[in-house]
N, C-alpha and C. Protein backbone atom coordinates (compact mmCIF):
# COMPACT_ATOMS: atom_id res chain seq x y z
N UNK A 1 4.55 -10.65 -15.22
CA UNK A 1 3.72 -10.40 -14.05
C UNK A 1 4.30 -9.24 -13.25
N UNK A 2 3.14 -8.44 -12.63
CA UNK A 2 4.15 -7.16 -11.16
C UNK A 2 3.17 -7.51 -10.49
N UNK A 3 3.77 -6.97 -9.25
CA UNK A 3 2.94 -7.11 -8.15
C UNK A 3 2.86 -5.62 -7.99
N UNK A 4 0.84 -5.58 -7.69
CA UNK A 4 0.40 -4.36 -7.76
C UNK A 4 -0.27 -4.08 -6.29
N UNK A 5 -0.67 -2.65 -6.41
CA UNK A 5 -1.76 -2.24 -5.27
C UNK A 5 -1.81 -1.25 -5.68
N UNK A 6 -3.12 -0.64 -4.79
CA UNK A 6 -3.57 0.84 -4.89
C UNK A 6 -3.54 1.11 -3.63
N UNK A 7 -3.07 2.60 -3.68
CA UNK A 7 -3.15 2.88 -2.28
C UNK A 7 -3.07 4.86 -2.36
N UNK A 8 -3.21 4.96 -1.13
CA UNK A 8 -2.93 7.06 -0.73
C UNK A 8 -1.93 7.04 -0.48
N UNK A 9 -1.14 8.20 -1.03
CA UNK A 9 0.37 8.45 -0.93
C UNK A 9 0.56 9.25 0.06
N UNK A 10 0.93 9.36 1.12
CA UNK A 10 1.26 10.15 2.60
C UNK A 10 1.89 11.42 2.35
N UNK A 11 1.83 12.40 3.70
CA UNK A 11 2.29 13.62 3.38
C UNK A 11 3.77 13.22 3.57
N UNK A 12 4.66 14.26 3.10
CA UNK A 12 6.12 14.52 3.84
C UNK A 12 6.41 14.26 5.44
N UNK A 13 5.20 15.47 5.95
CA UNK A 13 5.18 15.05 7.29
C UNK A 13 4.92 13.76 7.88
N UNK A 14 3.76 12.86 7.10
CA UNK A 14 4.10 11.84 7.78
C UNK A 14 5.06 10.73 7.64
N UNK A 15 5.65 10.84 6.29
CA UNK A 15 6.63 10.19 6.14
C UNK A 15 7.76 10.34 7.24
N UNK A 16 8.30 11.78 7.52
CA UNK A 16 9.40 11.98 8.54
C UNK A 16 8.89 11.60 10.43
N UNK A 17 7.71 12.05 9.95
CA UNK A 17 7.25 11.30 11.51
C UNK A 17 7.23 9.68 11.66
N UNK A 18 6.85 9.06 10.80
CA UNK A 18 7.11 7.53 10.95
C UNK A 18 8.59 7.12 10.26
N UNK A 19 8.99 7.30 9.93
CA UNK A 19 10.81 7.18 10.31
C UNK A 19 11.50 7.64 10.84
N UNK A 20 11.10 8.98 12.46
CA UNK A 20 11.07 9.08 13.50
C UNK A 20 11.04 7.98 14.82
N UNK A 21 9.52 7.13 14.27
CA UNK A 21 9.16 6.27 15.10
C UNK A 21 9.93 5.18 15.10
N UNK A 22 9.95 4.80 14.06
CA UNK A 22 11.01 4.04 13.45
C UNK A 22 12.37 3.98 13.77
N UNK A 23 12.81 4.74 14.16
CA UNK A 23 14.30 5.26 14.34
C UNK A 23 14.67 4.83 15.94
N UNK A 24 13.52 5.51 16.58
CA UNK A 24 13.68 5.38 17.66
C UNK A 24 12.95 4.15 18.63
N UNK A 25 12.68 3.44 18.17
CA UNK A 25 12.45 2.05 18.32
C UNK A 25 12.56 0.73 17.50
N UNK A 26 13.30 0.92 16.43
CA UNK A 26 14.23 -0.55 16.03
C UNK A 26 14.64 -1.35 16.55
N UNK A 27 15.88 -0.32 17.83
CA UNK A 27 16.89 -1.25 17.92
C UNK A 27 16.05 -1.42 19.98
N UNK A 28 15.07 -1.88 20.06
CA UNK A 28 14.50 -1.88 21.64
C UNK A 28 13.94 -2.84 21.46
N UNK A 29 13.93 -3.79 20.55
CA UNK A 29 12.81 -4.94 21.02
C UNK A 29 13.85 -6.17 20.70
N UNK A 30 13.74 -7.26 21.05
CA UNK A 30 14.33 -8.44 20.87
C UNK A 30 13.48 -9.50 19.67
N UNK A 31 12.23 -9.75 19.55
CA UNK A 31 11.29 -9.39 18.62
C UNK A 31 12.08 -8.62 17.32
N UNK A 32 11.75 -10.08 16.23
CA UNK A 32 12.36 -9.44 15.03
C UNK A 32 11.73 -8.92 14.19
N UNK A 33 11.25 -7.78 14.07
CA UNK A 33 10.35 -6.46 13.46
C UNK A 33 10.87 -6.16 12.33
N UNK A 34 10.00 -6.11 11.51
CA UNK A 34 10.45 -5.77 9.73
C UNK A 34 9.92 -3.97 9.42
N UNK A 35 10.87 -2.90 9.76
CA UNK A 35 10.25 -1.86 9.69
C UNK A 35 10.04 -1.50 8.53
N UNK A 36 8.81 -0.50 8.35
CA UNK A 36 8.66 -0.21 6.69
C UNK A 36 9.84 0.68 6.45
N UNK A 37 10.12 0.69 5.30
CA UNK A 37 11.17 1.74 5.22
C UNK A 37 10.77 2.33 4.64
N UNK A 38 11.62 4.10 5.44
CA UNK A 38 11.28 5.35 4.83
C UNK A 38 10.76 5.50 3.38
N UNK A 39 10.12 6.39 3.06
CA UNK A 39 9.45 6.77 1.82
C UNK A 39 8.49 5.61 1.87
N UNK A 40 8.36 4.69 2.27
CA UNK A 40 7.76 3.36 1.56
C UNK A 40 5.64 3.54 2.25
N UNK A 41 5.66 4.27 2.97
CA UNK A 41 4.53 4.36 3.71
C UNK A 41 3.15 4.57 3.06
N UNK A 42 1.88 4.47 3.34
CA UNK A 42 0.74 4.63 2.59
C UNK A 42 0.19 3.94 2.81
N UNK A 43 -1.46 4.61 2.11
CA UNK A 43 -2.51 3.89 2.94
C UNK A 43 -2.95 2.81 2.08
N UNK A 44 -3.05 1.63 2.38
CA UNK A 44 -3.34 0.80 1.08
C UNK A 44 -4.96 0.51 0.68
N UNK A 45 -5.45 0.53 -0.17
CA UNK A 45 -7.16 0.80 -0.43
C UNK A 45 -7.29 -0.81 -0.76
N UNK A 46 -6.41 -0.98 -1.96
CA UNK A 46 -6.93 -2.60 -2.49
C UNK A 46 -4.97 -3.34 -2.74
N UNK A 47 -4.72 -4.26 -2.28
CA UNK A 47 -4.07 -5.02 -2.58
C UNK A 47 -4.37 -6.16 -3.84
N UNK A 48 -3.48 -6.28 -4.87
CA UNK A 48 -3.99 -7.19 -6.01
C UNK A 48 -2.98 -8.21 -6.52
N UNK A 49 -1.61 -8.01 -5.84
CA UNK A 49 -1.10 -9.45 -5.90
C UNK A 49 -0.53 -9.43 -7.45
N UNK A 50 0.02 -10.37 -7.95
CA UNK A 50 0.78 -10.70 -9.06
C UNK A 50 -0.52 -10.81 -10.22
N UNK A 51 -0.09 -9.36 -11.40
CA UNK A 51 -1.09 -9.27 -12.44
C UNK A 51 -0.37 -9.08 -13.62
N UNK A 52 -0.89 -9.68 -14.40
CA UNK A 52 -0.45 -9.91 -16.00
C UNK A 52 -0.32 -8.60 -16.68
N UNK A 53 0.75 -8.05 -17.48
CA UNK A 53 0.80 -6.21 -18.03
C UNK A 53 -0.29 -6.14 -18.86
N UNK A 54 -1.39 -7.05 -19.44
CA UNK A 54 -2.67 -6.81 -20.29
C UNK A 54 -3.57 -6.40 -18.76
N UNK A 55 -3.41 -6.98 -17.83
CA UNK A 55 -4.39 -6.06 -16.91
C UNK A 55 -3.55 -5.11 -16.30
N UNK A 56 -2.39 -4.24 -16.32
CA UNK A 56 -1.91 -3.50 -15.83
C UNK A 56 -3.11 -2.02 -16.79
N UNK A 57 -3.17 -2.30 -18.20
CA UNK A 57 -3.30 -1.30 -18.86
C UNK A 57 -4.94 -0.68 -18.22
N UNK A 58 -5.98 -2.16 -18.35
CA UNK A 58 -6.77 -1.96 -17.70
C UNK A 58 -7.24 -1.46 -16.24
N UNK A 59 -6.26 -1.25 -15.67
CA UNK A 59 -6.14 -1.38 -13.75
C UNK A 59 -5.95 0.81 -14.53
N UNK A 60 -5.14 1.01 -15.28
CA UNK A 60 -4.56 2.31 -15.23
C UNK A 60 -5.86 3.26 -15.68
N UNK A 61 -6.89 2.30 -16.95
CA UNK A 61 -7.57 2.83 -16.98
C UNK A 61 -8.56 3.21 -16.49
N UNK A 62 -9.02 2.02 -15.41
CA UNK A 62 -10.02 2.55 -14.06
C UNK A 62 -9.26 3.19 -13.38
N UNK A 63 -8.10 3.63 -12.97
CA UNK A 63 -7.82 4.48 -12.07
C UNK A 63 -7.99 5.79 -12.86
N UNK A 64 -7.87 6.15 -14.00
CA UNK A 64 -8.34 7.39 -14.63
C UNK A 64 -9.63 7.79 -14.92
N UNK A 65 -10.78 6.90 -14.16
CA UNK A 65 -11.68 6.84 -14.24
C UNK A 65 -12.58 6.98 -12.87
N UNK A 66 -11.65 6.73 -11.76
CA UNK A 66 -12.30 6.85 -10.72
C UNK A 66 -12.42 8.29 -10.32
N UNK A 67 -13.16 8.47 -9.38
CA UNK A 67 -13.15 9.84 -9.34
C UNK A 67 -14.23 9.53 -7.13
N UNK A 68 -13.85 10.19 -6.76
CA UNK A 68 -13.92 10.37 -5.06
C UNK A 68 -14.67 12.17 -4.30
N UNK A 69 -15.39 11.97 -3.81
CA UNK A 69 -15.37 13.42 -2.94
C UNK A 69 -14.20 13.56 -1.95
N UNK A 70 -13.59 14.72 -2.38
CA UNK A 70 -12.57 14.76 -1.12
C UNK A 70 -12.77 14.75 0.35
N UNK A 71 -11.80 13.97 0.95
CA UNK A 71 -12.03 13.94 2.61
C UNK A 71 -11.11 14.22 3.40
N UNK A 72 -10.84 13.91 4.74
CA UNK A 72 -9.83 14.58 5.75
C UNK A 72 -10.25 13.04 6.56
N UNK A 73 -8.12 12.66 6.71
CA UNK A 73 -8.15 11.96 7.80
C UNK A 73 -6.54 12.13 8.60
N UNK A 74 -6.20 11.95 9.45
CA UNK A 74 -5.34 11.94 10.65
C UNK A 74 -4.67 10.79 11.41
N UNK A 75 -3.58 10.81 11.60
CA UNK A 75 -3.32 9.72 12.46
C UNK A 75 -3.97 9.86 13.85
N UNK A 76 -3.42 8.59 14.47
CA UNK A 76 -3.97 8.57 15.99
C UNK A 76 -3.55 7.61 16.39
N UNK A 77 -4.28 6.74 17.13
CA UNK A 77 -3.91 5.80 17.98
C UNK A 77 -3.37 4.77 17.30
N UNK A 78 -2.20 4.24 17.99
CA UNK A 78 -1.63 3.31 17.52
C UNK A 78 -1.50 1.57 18.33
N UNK A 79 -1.73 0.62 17.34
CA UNK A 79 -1.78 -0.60 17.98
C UNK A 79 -0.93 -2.07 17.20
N UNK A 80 -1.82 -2.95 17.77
CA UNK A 80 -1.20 -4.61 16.73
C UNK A 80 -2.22 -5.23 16.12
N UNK A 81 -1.79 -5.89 15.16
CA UNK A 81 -2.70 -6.94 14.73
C UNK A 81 -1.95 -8.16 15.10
N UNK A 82 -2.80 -9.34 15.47
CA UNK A 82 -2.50 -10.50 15.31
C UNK A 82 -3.36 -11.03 15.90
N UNK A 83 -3.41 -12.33 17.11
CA UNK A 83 -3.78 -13.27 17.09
C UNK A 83 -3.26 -14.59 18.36
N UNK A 84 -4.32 -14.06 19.57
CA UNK A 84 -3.60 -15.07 20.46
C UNK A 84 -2.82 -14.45 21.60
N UNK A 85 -2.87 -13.05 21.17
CA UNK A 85 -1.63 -12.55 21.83
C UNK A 85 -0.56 -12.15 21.94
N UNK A 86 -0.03 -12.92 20.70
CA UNK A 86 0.70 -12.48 19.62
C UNK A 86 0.82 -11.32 18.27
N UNK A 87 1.80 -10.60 18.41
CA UNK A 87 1.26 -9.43 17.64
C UNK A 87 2.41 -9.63 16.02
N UNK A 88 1.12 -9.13 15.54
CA UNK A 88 2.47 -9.49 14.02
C UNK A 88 2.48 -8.44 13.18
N UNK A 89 1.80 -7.28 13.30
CA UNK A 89 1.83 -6.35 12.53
C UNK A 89 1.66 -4.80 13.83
N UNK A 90 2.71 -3.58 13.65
CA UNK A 90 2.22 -2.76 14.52
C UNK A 90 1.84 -1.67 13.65
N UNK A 91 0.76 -1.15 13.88
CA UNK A 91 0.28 0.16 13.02
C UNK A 91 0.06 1.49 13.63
N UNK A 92 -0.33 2.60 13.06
CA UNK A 92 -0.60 4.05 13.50
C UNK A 92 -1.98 3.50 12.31
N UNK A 93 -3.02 4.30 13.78
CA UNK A 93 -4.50 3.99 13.15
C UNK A 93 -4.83 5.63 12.38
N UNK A 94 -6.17 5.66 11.88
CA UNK A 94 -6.66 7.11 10.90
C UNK A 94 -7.58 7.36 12.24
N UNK A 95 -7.74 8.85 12.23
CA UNK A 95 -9.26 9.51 12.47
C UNK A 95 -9.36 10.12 11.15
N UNK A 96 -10.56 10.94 11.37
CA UNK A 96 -11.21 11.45 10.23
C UNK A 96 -12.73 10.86 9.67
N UNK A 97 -13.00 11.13 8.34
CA UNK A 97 -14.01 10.67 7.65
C UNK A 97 -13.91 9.31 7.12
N UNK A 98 -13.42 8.56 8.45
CA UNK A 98 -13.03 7.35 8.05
C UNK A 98 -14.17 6.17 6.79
N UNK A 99 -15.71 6.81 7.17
CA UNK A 99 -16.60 6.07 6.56
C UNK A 99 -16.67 6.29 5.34
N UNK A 100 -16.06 7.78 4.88
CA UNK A 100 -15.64 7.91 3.31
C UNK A 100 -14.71 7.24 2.77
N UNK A 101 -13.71 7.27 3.81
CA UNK A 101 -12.41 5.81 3.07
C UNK A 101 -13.10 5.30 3.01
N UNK A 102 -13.37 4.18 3.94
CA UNK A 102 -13.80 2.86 4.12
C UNK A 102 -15.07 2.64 2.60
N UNK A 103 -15.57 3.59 2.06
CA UNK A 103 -16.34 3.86 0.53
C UNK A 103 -15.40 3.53 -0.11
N UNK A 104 -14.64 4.61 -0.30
CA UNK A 104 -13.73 4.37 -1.76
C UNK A 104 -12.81 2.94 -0.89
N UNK A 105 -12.79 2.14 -0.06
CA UNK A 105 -11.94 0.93 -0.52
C UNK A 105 -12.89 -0.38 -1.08
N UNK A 106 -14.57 0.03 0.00
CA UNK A 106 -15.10 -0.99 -0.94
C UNK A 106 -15.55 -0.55 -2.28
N UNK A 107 -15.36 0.34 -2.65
CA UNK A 107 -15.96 0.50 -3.85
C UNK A 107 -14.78 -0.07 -4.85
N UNK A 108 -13.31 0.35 -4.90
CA UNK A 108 -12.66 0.03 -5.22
C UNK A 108 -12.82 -1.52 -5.47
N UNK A 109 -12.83 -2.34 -4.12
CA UNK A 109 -12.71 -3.72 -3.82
C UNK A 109 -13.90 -4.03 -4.76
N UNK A 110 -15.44 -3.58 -5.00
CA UNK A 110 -16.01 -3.75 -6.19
C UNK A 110 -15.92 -4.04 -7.45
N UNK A 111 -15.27 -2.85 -7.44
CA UNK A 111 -15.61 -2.55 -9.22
C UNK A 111 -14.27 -3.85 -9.75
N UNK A 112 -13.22 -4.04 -8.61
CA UNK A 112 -11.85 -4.85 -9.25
C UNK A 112 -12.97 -6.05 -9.37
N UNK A 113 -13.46 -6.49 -8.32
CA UNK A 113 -13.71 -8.11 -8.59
C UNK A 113 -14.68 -8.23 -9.58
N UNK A 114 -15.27 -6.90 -10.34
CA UNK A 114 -16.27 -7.55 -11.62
C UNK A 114 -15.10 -7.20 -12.81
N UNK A 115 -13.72 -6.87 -12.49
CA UNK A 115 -13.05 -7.01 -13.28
C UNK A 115 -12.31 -8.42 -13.75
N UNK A 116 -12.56 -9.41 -12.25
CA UNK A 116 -11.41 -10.60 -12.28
C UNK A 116 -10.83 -10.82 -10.81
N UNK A 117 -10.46 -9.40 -9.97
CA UNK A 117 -9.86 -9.79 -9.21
C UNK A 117 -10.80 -10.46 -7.76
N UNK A 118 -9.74 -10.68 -7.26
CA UNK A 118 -10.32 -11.30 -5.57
C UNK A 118 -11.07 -10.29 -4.78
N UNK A 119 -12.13 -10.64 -4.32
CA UNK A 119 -12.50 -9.52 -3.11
C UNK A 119 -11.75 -9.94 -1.69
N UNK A 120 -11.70 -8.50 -1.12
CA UNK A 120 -11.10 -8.76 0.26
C UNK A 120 -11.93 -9.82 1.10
N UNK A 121 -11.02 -10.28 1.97
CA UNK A 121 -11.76 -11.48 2.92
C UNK A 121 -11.89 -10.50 4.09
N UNK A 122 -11.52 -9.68 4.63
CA UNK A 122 -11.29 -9.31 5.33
C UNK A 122 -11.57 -7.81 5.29
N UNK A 123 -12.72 -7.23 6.83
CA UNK A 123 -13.26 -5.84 6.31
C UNK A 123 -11.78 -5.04 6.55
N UNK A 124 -12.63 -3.57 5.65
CA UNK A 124 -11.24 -2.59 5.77
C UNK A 124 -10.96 -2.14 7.12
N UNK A 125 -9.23 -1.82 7.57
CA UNK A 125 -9.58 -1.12 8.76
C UNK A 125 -8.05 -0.52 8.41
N UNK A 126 -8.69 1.51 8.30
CA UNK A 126 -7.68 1.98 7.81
C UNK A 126 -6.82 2.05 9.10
N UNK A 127 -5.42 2.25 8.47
CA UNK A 127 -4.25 1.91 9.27
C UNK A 127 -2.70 2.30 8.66
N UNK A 128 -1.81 2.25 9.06
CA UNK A 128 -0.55 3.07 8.19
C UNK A 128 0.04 1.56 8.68
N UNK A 129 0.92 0.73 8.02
CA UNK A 129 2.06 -0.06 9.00
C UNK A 129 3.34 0.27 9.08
N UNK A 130 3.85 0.04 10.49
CA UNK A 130 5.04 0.69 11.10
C UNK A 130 5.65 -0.29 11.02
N UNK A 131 5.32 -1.65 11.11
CA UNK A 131 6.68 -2.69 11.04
C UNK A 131 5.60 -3.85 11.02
N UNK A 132 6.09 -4.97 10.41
CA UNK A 132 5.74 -6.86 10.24
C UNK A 132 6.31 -7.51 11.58
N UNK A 133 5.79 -8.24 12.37
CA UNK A 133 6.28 -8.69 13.65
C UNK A 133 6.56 -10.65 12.87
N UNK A 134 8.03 -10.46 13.74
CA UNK A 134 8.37 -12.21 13.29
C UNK A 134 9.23 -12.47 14.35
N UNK A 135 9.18 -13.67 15.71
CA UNK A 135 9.65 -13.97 16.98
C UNK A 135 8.95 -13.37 17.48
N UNK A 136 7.79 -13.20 17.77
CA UNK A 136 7.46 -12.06 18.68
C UNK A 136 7.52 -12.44 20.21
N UNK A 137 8.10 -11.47 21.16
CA UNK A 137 8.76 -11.53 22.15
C UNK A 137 7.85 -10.60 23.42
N UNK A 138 6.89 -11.40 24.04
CA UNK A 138 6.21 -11.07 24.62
C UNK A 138 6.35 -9.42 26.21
N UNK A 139 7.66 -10.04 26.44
CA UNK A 139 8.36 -8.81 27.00
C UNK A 139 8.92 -7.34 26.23
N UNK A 140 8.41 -7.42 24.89
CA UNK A 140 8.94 -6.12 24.29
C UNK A 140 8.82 -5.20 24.81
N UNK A 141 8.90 -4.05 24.62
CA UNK A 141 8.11 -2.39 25.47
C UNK A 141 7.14 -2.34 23.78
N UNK A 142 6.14 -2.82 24.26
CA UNK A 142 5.08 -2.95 23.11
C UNK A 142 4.28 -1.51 23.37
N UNK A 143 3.57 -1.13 24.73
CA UNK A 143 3.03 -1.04 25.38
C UNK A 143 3.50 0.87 25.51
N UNK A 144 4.69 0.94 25.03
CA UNK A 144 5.54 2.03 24.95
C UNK A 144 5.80 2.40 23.66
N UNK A 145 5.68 1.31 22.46
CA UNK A 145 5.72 1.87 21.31
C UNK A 145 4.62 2.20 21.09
N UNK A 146 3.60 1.90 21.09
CA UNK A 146 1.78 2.37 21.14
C UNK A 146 1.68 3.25 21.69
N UNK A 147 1.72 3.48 22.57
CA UNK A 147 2.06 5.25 23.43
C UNK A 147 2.85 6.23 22.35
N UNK A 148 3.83 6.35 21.98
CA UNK A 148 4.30 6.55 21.31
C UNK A 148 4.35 7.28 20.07
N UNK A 149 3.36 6.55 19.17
CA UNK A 149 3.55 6.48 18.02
C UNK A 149 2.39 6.67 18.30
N UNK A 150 0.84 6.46 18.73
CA UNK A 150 -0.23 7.34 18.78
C UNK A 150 -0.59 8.12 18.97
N UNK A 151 0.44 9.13 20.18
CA UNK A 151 0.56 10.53 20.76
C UNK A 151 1.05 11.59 20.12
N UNK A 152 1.67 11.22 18.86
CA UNK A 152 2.05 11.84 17.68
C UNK A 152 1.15 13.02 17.61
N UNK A 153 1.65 14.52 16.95
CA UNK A 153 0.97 15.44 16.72
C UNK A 153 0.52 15.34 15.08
N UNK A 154 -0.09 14.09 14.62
CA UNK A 154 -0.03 13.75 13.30
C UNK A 154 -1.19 15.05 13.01
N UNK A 155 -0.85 15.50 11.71
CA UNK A 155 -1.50 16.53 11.27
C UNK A 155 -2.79 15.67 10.03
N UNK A 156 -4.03 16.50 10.56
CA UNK A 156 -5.14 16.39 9.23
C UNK A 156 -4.51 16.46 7.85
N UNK A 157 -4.79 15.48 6.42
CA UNK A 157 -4.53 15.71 5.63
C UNK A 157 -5.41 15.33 4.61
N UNK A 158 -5.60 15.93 3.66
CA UNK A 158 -7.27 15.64 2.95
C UNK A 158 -6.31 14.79 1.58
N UNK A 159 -7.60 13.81 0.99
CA UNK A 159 -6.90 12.63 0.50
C UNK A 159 -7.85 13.49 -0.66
N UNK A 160 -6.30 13.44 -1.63
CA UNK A 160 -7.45 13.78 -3.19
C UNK A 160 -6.47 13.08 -4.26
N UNK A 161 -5.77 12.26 -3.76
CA UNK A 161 -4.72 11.32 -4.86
C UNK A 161 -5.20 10.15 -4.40
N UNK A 162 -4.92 8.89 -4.89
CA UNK A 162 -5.14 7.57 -5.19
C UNK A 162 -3.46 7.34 -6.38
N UNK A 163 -3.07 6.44 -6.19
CA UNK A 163 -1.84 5.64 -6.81
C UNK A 163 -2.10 4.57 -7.28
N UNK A 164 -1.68 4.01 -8.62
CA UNK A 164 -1.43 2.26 -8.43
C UNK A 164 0.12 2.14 -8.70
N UNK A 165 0.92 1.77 -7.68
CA UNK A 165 2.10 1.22 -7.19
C UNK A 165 2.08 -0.04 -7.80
N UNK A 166 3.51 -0.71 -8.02
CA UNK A 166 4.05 -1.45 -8.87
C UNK A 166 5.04 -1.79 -7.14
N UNK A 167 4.93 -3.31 -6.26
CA UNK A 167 5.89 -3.07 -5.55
C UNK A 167 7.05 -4.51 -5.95
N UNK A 168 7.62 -4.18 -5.94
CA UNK A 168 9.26 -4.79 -6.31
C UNK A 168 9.65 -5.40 -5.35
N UNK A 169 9.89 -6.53 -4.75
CA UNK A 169 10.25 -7.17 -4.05
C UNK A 169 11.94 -7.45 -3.97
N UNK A 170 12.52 -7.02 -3.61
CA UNK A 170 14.50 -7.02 -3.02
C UNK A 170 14.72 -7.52 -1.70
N UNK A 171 15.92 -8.00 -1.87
CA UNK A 171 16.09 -8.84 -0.90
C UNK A 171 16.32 -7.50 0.57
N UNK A 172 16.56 -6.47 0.53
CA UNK A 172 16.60 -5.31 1.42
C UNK A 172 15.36 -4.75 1.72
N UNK A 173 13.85 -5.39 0.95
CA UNK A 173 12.44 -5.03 1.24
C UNK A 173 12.32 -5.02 -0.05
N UNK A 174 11.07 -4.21 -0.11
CA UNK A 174 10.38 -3.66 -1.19
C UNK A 174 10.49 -2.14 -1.44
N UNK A 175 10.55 -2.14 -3.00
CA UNK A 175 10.38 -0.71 -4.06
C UNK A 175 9.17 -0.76 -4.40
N UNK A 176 8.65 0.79 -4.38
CA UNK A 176 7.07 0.79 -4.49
C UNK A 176 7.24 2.00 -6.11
N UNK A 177 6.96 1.72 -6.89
CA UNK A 177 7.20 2.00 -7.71
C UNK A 177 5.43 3.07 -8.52
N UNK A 178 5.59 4.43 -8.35
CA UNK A 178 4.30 4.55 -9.08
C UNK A 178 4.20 4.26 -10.29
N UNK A 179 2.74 3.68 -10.50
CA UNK A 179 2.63 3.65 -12.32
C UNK A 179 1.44 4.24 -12.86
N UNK A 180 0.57 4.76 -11.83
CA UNK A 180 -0.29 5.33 -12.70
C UNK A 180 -1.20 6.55 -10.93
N UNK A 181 -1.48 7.76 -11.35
CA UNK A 181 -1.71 8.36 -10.15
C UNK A 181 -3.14 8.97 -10.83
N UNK A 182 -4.14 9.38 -9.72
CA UNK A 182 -5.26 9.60 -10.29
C UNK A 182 -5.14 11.25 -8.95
N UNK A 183 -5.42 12.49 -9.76
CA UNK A 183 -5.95 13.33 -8.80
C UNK A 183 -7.59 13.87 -8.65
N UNK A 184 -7.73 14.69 -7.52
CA UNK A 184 -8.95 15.67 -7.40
C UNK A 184 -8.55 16.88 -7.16
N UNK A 185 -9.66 17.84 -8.27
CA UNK A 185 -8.59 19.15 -8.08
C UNK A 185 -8.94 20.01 -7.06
């Protein structure tokens, strides 16, 4: 079995800008925050969970098969997910042609589940994650990392790759491992 996903592979720049953010807000919250770690960033299209290497071959061959109009999207505003009040996930949100992502993830999320897999329960809402929230500590400077990390001079970057990542689970996080990359020229 690996545990797979597909996802957009980020620029340089935004890699060094969100382990910027990262850097400089780790060690400020009391709130025990699971930051992504460097290199590890990207946009995820379809998550697929623990798959057998007879569907790895198949997963490689729809990704050599898909094919996308290129688009342009951007960071921006940044927020939480959770629930109650409670925040358990903090992200840097997209602008751009977001309604063209939001295509290629359901389409993606399509074509997998007449393959076998699960469809999402949950609609898409593109997003980068900056850290997993666990204790969450209502006095954080929450309020200051969102400021922050949305005010970013994140630069436009047009999406013409797609990945399927292989991620590895270690006790220090996760290895995202590419195994199969699809371009547009």
């Amino acid at each position: 079995m690996m545990r797979l996903f597909i996802g957009i592979p980020l620029p340089r720049d935004y890699q060094q800008q969100l382990a910027a953010v990262s850097k400089k807000w780790q060690k400020r919250f009391k709130s025990k925050l699971s930051w992504t770690k460097p290199g590890n960033w990207h946009l995820t299209l379809k998550f697929l969970g623990d798959v057998h290497i007879e569907k790895r071959l198949e997963l490689e061959r729809y990704m050599h098969d898909l094919s996308w109009e290129v688009f342009s999207v951007a960071g921006s505003k940044a927020g939480f997910f959770g629930s109650k009040g409670v925040y358990r996930v903090a992200w840097v949100g997209l602008d751009g042609d977001l309604e063209r992502l939001a295509d290629l993830a359901r389409r993606i999320d399509a074509d997998l589940a007449a393959m076998g897999f699960s469809r999402e329960k949950r609609s898409f809402k593109a997003h980068l994650t900056l850290a997993r929230i666990k204790g969450f500590h209502r006095d954080d400077p929450w309020n200051e990392l969102a400021s922050d990390a949305g005010s970013r001079n994140w630069p436009c970057f047009k999406v013409r790759e797609a990945v399927l990542w292989e991620s590895i689970l270690k006790p220090a996080g996760p290895v995202y491992r590419p195994l199969s990359r699809i371009y547009l020229s």
